[in-house]
PDB file of N, CA and C in Angstrom:
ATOM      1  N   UNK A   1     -14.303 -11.097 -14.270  1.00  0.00           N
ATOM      2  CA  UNK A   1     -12.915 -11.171 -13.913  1.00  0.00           C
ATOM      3  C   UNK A   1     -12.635 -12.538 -13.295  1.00  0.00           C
ATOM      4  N   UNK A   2     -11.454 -13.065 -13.719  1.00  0.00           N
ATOM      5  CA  UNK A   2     -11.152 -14.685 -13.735  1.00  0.00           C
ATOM      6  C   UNK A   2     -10.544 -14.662 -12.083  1.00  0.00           C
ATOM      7  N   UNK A   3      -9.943 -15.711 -11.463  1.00  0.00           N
ATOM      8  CA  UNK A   3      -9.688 -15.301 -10.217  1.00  0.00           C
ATOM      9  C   UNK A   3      -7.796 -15.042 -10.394  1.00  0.00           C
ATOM     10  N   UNK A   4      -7.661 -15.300 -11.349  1.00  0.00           N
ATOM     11  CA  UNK A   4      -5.962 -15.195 -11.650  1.00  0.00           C
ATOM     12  C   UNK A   4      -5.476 -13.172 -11.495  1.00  0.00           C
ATOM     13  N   UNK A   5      -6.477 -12.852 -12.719  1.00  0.00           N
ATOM     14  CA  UNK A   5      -6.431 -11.366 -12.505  1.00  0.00           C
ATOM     15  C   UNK A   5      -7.007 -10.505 -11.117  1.00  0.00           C
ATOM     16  N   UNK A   6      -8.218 -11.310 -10.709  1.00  0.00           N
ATOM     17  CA  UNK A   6      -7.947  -9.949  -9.323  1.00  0.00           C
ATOM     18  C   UNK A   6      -7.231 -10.453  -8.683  1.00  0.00           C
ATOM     19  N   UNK A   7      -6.746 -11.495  -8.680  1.00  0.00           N
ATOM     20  CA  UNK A   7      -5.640 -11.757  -7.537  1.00  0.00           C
ATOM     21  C   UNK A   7      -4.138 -10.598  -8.063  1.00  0.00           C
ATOM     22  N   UNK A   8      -3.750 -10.449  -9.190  1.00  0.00           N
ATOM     23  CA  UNK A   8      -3.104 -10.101 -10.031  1.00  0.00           C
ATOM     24  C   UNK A   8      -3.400  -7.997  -9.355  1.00  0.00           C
ATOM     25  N   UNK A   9      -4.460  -8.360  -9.321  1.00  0.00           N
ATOM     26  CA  UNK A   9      -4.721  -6.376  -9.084  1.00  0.00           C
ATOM     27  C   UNK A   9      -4.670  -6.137  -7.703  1.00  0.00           C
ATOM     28  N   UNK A  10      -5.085  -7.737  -6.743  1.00  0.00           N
ATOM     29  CA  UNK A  10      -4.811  -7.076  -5.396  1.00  0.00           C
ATOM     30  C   UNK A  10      -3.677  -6.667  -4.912  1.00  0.00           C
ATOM     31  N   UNK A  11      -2.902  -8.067  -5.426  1.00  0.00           N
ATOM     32  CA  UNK A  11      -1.273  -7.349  -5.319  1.00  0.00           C
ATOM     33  C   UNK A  11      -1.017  -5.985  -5.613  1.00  0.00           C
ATOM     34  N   UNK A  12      -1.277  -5.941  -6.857  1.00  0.00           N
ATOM     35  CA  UNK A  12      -0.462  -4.561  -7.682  1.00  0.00           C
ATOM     36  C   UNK A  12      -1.020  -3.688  -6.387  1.00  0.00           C
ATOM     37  N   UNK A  13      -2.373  -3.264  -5.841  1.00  0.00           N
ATOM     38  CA  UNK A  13      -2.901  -2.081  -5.381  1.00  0.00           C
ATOM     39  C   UNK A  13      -2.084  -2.481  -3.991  1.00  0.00           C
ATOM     40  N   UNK A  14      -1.888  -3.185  -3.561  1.00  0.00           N
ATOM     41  CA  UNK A  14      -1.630  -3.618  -2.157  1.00  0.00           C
ATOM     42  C   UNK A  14       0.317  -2.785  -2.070  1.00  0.00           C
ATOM     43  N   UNK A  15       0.710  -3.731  -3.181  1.00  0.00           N
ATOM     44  CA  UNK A  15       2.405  -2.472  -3.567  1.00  0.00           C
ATOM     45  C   UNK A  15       1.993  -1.344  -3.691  1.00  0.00           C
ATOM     46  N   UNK A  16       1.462  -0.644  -3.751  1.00  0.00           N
ATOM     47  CA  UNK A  16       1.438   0.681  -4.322  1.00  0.00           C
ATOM     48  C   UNK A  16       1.112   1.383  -3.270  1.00  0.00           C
ATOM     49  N   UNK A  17      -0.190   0.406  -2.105  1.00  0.00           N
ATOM     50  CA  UNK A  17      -1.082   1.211  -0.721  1.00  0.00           C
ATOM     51  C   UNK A  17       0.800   1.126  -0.050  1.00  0.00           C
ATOM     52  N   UNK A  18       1.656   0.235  -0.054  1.00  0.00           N
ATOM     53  CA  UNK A  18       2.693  -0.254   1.070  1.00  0.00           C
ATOM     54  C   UNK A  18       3.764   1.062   0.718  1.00  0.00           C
ATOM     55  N   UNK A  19       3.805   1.295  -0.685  1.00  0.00           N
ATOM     56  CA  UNK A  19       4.738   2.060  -0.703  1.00  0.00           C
ATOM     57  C   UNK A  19       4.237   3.691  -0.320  1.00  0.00           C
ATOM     58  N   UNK A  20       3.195   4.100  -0.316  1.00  0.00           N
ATOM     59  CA  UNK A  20       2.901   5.000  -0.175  1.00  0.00           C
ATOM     60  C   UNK A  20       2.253   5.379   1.385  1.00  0.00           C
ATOM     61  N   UNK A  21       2.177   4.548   1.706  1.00  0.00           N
ATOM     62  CA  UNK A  21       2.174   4.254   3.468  1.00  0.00           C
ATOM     63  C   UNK A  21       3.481   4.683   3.848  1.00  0.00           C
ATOM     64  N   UNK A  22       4.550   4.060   3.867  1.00  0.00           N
ATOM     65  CA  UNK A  22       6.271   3.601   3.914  1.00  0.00           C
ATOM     66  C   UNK A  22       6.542   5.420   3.785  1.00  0.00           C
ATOM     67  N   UNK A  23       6.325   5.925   2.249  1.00  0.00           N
ATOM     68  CA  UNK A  23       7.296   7.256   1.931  1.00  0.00           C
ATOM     69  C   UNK A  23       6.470   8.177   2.766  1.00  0.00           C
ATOM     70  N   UNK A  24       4.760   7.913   2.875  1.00  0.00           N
ATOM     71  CA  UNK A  24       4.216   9.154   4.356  1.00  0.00           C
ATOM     72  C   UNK A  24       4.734   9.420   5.301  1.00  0.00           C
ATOM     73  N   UNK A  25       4.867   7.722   6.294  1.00  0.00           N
ATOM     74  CA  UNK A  25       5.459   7.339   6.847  1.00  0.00           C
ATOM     75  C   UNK A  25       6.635   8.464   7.483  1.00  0.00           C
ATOM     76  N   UNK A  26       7.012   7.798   6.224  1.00  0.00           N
ATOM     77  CA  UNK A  26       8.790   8.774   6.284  1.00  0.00           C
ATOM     78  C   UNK A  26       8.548  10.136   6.491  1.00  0.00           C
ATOM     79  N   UNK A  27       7.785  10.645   5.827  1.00  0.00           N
ATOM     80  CA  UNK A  27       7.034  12.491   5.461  1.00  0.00           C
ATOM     81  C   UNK A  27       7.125  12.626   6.848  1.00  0.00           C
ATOM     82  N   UNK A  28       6.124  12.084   7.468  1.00  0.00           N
ATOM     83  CA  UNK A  28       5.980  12.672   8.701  1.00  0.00           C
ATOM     84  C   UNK A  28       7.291  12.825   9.804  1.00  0.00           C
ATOM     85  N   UNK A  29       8.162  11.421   9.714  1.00  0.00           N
ATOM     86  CA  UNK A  29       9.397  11.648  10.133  1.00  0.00           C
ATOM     87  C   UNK A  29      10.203  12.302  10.158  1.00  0.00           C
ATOM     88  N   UNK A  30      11.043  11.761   8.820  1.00  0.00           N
ATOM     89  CA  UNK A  30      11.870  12.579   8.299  1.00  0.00           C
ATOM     90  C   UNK A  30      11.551  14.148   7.275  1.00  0.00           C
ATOM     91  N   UNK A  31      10.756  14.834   7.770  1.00  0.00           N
ATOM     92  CA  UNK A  31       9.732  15.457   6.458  1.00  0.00           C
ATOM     93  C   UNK A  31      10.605  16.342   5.851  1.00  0.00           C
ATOM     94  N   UNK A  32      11.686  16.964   6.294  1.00  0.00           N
ATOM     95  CA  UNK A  32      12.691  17.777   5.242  1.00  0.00           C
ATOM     96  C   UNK A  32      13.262  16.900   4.280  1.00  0.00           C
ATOM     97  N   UNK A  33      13.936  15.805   4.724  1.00  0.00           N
ATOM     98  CA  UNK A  33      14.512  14.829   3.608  1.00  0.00           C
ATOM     99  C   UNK A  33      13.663  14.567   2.509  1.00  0.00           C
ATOM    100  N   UNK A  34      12.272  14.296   3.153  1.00  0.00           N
ATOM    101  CA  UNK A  34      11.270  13.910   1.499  1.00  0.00           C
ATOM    102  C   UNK A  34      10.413  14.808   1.481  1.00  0.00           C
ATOM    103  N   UNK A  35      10.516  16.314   1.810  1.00  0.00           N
ATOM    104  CA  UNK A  35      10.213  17.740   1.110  1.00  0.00           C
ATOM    105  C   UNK A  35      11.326  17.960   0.062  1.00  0.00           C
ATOM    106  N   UNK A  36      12.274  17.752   0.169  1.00  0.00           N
ATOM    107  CA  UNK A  36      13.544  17.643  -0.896  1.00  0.00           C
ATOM    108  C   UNK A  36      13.518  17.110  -1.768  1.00  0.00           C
ATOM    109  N   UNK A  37      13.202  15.747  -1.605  1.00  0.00           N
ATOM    110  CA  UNK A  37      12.994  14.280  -2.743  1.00  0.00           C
ATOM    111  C   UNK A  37      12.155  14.717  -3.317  1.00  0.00           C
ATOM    112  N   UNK A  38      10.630  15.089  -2.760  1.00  0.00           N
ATOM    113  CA  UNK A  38       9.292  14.936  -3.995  1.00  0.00           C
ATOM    114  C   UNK A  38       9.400  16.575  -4.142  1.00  0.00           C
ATOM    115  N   UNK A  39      10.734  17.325  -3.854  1.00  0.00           N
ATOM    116  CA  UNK A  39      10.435  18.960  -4.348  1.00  0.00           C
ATOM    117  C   UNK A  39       9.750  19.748  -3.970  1.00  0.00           C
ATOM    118  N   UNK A  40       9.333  19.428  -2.759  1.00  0.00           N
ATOM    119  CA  UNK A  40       8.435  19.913  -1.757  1.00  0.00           C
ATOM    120  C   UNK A  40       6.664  19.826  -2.167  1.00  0.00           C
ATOM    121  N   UNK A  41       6.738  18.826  -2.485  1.00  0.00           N
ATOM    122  CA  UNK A  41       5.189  18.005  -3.542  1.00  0.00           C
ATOM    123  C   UNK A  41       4.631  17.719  -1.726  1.00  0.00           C
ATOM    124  N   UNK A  42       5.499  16.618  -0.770  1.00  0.00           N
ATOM    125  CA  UNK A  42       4.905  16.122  -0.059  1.00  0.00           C
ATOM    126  C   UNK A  42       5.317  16.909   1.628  1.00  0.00           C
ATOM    127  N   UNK A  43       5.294  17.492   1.765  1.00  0.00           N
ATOM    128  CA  UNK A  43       5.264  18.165   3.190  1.00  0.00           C
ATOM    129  C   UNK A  43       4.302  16.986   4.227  1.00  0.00           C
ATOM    130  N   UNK A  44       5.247  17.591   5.176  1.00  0.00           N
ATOM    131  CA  UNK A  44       4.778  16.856   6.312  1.00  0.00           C
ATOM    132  C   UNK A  44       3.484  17.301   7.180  1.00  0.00           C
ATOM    133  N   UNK A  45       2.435  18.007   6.973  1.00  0.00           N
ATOM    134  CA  UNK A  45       0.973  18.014   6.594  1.00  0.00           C
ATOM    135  C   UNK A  45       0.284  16.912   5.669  1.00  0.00           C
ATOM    136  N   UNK A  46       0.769  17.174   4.473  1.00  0.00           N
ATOM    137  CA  UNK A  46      -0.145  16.418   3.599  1.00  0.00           C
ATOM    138  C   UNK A  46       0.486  14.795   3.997  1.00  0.00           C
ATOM    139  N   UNK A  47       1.558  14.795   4.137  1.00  0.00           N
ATOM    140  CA  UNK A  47       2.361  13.197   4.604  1.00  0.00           C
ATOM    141  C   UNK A  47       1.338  12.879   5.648  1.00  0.00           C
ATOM    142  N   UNK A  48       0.898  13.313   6.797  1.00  0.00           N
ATOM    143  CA  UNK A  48       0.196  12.997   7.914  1.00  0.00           C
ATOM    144  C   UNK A  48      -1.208  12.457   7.264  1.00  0.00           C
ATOM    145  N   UNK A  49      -1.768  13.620   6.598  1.00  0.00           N
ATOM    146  CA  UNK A  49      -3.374  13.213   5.915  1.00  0.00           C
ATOM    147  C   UNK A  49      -3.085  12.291   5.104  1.00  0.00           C
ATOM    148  N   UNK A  50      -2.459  12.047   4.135  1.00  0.00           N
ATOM    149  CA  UNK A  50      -2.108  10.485   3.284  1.00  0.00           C
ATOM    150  C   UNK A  50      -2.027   9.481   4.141  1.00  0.00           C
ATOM    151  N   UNK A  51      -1.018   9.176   4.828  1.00  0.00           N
ATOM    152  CA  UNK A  51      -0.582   8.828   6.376  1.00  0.00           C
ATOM    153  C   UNK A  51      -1.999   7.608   7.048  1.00  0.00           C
ATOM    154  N   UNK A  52      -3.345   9.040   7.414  1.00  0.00           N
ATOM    155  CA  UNK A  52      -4.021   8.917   7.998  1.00  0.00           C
ATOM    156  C   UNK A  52      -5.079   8.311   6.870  1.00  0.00           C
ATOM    157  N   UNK A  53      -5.506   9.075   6.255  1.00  0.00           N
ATOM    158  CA  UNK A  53      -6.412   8.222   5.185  1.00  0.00           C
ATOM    159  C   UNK A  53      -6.472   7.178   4.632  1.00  0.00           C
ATOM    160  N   UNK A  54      -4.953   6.367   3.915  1.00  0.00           N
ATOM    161  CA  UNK A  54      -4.848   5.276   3.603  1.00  0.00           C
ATOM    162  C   UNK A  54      -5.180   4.312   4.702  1.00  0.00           C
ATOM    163  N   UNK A  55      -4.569   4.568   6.058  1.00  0.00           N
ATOM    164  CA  UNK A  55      -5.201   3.035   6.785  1.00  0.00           C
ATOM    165  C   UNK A  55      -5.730   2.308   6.470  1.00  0.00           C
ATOM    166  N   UNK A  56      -7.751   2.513   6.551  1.00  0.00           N
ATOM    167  CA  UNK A  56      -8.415   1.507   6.622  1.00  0.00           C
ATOM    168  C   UNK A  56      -8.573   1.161   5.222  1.00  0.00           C
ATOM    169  N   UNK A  57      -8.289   1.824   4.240  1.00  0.00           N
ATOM    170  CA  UNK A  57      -8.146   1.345   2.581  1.00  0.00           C
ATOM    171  C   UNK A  57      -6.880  -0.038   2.558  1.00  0.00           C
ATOM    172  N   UNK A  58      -5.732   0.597   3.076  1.00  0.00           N
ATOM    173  CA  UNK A  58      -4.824  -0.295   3.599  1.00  0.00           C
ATOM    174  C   UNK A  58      -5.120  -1.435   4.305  1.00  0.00           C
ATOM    175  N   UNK A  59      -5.645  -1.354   5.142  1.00  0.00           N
ATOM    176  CA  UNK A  59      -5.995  -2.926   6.332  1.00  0.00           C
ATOM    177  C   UNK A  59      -6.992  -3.592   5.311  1.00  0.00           C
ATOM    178  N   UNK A  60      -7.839  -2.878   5.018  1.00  0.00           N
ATOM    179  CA  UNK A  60      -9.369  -3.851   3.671  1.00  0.00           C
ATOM    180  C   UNK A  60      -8.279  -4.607   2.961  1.00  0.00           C
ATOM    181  N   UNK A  61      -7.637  -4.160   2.045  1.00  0.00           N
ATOM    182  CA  UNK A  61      -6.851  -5.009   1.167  1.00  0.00           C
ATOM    183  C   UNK A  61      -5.790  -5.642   1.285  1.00  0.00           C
ATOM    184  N   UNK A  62      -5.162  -5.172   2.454  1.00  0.00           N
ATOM    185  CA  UNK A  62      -4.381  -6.353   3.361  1.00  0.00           C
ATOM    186  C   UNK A  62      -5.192  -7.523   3.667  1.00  0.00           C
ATOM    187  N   UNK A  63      -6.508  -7.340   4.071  1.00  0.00           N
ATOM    188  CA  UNK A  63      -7.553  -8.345   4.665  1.00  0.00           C
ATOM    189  C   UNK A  63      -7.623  -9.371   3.216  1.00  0.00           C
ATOM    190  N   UNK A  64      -8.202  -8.786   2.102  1.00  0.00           N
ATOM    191  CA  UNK A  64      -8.500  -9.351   0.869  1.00  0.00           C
ATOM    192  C   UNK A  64      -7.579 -10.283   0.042  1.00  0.00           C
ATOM    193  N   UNK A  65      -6.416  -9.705   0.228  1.00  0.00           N
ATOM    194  CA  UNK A  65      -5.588 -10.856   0.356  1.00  0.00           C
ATOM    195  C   UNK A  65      -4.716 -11.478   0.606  1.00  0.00           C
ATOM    196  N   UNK A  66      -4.724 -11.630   2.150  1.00  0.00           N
ATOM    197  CA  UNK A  66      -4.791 -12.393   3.333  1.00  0.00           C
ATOM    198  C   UNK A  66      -5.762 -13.361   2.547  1.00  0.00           C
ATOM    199  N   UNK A  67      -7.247 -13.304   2.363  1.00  0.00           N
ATOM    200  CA  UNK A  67      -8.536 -13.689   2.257  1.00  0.00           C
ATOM    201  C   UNK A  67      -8.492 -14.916   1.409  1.00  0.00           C
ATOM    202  N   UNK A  68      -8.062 -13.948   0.002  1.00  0.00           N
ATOM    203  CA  UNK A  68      -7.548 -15.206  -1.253  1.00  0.00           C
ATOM    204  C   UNK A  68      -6.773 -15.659  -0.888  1.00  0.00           C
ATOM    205  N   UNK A  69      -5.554 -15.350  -0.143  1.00  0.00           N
ATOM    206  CA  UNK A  69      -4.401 -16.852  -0.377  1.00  0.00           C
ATOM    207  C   UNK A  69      -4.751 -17.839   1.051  1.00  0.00           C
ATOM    208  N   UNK A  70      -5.932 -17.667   1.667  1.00  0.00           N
ATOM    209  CA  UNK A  70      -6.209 -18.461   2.591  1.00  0.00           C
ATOM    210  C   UNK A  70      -7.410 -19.593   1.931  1.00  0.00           C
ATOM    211  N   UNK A  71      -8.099 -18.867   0.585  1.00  0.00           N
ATOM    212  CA  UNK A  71      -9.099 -19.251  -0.182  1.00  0.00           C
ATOM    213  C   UNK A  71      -8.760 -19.987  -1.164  1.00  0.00           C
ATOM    214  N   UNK A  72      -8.027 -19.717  -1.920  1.00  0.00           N
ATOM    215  CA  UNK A  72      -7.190 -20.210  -3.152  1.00  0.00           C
ATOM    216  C   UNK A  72      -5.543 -20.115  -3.198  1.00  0.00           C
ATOM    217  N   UNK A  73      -5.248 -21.317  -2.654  1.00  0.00           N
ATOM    218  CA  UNK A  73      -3.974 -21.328  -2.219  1.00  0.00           C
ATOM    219  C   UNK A  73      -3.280 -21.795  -3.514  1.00  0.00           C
ATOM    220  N   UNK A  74      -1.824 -21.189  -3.717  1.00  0.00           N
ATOM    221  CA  UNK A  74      -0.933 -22.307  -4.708  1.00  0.00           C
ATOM    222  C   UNK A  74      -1.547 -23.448  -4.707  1.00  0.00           C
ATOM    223  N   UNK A  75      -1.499 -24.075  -5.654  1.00  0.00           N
ATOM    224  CA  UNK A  75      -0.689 -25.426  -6.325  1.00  0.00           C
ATOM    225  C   UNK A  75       0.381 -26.039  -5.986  1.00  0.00           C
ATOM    226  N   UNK A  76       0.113 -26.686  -5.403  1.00  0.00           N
ATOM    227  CA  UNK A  76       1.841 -27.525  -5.467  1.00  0.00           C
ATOM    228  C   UNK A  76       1.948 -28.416  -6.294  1.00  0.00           C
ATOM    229  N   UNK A  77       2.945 -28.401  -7.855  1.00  0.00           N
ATOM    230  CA  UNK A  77       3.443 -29.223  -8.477  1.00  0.00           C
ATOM    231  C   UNK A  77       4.088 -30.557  -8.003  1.00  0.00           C
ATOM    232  N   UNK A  78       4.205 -31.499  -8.617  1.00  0.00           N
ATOM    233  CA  UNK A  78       4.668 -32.605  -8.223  1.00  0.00           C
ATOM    234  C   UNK A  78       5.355 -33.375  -9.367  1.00  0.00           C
TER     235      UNK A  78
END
């Protein structure tokens, strides 16, 4: 893998850990509003354990790249 593409996948996984952090997040908050939304898929139980589990999966790949764009920074055209 070239360094263009995992940079390319850390992102993608990194959107996906943020948004699903964000709508737990919410679960646990607001948990009737998004027992409604996901049809009662995400209750505010399972919102807490998602919630809680993602963290340190979350902070690693926050770290990673943090890591690369401190490692392999843009280009600046000229």
């Amino acid at each position: 893998m070239d360094r263009k593409t995992t940079k390319k996948a850390i992102h993608i996984i990194l959107m996906i850990l943020i948004v699903v952090v964000i709508v737990s997040g919410l679960g646990i908050t607001y948990y009737r509003s998004i027992e409604y939304i996901t049809g009662g898929l995400l209750d505010k139980t399972l919102s807490f354990q998602l919630h809680t589990l993602l963290f340190l999966p979350f902070l690693l790949v926050l770290l990673v790249h943090l890591f690369f764009s401190w490692l392999w920074p843009k280009k600046r055209s000229r």
